[in-house]
C-alpha atoms as a PDB file:
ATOM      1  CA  UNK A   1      35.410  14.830  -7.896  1.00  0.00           C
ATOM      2  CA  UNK A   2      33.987  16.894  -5.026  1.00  0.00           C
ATOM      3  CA  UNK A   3      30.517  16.440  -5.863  1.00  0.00           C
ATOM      4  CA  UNK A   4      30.583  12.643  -5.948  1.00  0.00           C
ATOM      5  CA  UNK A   5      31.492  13.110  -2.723  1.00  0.00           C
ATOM      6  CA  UNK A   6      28.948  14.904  -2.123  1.00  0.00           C
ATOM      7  CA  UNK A   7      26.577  12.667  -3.544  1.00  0.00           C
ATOM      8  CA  UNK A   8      28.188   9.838  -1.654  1.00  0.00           C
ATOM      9  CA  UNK A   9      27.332  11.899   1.575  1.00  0.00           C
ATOM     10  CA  UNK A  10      23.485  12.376   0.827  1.00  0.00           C
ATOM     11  CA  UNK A  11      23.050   8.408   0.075  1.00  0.00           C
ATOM     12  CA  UNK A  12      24.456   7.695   2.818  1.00  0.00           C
ATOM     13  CA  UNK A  13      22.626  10.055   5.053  1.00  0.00           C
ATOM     14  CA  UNK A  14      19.178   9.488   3.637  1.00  0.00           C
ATOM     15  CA  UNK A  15      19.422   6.134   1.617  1.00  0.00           C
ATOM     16  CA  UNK A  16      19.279   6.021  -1.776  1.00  0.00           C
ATOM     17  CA  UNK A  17      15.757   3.917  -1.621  1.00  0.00           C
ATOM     18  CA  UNK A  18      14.519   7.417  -0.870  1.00  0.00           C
ATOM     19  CA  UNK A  19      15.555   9.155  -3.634  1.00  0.00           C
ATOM     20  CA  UNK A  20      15.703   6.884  -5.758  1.00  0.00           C
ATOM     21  CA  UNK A  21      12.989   4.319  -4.956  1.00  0.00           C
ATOM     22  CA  UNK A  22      13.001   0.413  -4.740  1.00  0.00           C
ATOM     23  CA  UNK A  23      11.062  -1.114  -8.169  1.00  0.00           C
ATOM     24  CA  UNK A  24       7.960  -3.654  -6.992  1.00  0.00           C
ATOM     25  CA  UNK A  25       7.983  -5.583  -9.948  1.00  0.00           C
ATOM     26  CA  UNK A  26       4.536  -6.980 -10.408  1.00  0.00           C
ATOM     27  CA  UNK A  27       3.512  -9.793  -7.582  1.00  0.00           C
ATOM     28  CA  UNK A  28       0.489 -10.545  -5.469  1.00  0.00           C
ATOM     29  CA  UNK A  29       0.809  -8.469  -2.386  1.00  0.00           C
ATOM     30  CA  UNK A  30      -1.531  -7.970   0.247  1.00  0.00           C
ATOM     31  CA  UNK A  31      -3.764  -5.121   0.510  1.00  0.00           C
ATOM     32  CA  UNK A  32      -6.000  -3.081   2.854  1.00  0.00           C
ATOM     33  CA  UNK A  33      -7.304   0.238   4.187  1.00  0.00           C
ATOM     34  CA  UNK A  34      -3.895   1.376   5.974  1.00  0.00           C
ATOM     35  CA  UNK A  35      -5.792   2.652   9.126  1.00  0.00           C
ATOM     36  CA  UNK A  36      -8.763   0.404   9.551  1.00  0.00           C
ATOM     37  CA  UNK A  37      -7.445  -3.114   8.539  1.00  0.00           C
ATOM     38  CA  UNK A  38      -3.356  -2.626   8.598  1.00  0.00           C
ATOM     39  CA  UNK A  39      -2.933   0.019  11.944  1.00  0.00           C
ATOM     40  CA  UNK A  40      -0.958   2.654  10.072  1.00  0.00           C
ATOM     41  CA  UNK A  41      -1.308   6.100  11.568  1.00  0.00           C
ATOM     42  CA  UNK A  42       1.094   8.007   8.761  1.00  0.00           C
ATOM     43  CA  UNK A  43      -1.672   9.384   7.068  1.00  0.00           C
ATOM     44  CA  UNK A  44      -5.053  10.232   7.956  1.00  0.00           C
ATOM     45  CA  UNK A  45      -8.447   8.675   6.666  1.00  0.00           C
ATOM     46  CA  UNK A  46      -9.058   5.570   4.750  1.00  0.00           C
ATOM     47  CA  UNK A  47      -6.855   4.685   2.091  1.00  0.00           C
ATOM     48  CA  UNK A  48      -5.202   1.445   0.236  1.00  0.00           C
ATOM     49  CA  UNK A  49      -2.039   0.471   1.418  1.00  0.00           C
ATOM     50  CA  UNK A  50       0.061  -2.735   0.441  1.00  0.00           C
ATOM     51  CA  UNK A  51       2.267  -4.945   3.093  1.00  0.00           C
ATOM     52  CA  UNK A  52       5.522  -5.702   1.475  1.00  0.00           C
ATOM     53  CA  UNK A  53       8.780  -7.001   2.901  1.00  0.00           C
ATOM     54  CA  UNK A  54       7.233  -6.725   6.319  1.00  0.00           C
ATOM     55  CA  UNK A  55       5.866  -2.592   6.252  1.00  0.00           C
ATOM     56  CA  UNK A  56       3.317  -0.876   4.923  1.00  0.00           C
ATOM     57  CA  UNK A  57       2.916   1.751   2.075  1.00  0.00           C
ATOM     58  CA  UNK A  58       0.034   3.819   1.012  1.00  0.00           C
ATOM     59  CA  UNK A  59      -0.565   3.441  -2.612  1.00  0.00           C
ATOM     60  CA  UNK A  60      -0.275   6.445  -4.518  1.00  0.00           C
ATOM     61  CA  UNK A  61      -1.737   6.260  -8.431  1.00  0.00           C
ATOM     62  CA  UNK A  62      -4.539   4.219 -10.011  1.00  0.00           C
ATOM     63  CA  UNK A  63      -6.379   2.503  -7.573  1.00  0.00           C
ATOM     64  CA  UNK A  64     -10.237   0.499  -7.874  1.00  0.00           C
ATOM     65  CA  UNK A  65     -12.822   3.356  -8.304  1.00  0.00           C
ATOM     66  CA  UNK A  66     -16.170   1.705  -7.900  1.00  0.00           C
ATOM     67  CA  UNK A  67     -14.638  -0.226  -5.024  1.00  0.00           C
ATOM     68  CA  UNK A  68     -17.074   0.699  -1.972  1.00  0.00           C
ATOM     69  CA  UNK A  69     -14.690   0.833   0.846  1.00  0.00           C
ATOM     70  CA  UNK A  70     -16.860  -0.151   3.807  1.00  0.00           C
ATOM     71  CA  UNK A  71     -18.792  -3.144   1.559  1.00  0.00           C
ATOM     72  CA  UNK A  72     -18.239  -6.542   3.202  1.00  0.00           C
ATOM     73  CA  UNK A  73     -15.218  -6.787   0.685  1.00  0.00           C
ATOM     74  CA  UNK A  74     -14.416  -3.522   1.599  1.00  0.00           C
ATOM     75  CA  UNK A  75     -10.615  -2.171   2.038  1.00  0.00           C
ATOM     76  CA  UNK A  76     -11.521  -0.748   5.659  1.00  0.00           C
ATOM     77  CA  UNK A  77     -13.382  -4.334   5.983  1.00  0.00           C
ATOM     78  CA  UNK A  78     -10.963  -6.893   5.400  1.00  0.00           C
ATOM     79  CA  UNK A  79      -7.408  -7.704   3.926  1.00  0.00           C
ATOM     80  CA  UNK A  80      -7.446  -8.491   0.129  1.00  0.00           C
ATOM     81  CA  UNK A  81      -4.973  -9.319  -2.325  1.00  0.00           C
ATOM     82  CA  UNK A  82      -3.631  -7.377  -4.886  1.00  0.00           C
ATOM     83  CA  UNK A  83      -1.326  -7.478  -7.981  1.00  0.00           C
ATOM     84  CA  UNK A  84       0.907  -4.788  -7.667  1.00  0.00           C
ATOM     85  CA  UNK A  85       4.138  -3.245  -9.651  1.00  0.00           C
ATOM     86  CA  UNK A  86       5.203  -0.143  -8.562  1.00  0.00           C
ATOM     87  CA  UNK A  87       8.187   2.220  -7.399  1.00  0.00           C
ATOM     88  CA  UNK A  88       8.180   2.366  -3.375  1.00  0.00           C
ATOM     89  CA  UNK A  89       9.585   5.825  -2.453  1.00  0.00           C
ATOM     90  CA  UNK A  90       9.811   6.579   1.487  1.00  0.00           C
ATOM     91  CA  UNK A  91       6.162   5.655   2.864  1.00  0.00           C
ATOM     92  CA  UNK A  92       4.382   5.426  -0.122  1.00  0.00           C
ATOM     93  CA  UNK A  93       4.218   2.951  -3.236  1.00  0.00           C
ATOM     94  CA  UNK A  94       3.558   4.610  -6.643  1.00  0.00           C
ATOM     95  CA  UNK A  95       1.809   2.117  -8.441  1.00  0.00           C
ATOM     96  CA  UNK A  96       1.398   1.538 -12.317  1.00  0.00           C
ATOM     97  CA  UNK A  97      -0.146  -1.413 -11.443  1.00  0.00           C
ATOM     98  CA  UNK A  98      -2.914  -2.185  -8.924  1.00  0.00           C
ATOM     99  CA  UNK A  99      -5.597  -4.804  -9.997  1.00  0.00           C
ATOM    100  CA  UNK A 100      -7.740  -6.780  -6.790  1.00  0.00           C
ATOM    101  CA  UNK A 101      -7.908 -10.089  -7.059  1.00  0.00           C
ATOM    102  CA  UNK A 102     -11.189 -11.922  -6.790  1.00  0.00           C
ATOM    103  CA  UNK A 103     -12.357 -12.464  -3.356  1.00  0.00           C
ATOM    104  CA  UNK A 104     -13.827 -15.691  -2.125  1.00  0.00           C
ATOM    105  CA  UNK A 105     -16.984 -15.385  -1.061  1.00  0.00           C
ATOM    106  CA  UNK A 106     -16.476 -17.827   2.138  1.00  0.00           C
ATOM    107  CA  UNK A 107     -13.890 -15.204   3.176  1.00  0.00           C
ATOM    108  CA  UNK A 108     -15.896 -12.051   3.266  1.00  0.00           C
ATOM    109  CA  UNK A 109     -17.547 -11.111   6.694  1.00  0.00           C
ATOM    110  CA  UNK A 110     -21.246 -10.757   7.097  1.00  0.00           C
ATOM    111  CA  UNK A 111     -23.029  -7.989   6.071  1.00  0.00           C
ATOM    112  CA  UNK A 112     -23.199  -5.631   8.325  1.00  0.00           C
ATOM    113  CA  UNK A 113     -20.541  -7.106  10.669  1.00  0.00           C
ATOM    114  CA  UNK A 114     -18.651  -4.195  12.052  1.00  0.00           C
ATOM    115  CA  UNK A 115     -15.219  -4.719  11.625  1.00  0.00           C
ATOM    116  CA  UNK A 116     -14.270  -1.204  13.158  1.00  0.00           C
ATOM    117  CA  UNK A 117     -15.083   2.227  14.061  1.00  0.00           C
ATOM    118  CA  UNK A 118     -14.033   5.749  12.180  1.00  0.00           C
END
């Protein structure tokens, strides 16, 4: 009895999303480098982060790995769109899923256009 108490203390305090994560089941999200294109300054560098429910994650698992990050299409270039399932625990998302969608080209900025500085 005591220790559901307990346990019903610690939820409370720290939320049981935290412990126990909120499931992303898969859905187009949008997606970006979390410091260049979305603002975030919870981690440092570049690195993909989703939007979702109005805040930001860093995605944590298998991402794109011949995706060049400062490309036209780029993740520190622009916003794309990603299909996404995942668990979201604190500031990160921990994805099983995380496939780009297809870019149109009218969409992508010039080459060379500097979106932003490191």
């Amino acid at each position: 009895m005591r220790w559901g108490l307990v346990l019903g203390a610690v939820l409370a305090l720290t939320g049981c999303d935290r412990i126990f994560g909120v499931e992303v089941a898969e859905q187009t999200l949008p997606a970006a480098c979390g410091m260049c294109v979305f603002k975030q300054t919870s981690y440092p560098g570049c690195y993909w982060s989703i939007a979702y429910e109005g805040a930001y994650y860093a995605v944590n698992g298998p991402t794109p790995q011949d995706h060049d990050a400062h490309a036209p299409d780029g993740m520190c270039s622009m916003q794309r769109e990603a299909v996404v399932a995942g668990t979201i625990r604190g500031e990160q998302i921990f994805v099983s899923k995380f496939d780009l969608v297809p870019v149109d080209p009218a969409a992508v900025p010039a080459a060379g256009a500097s979106t932003h500085q490191h």
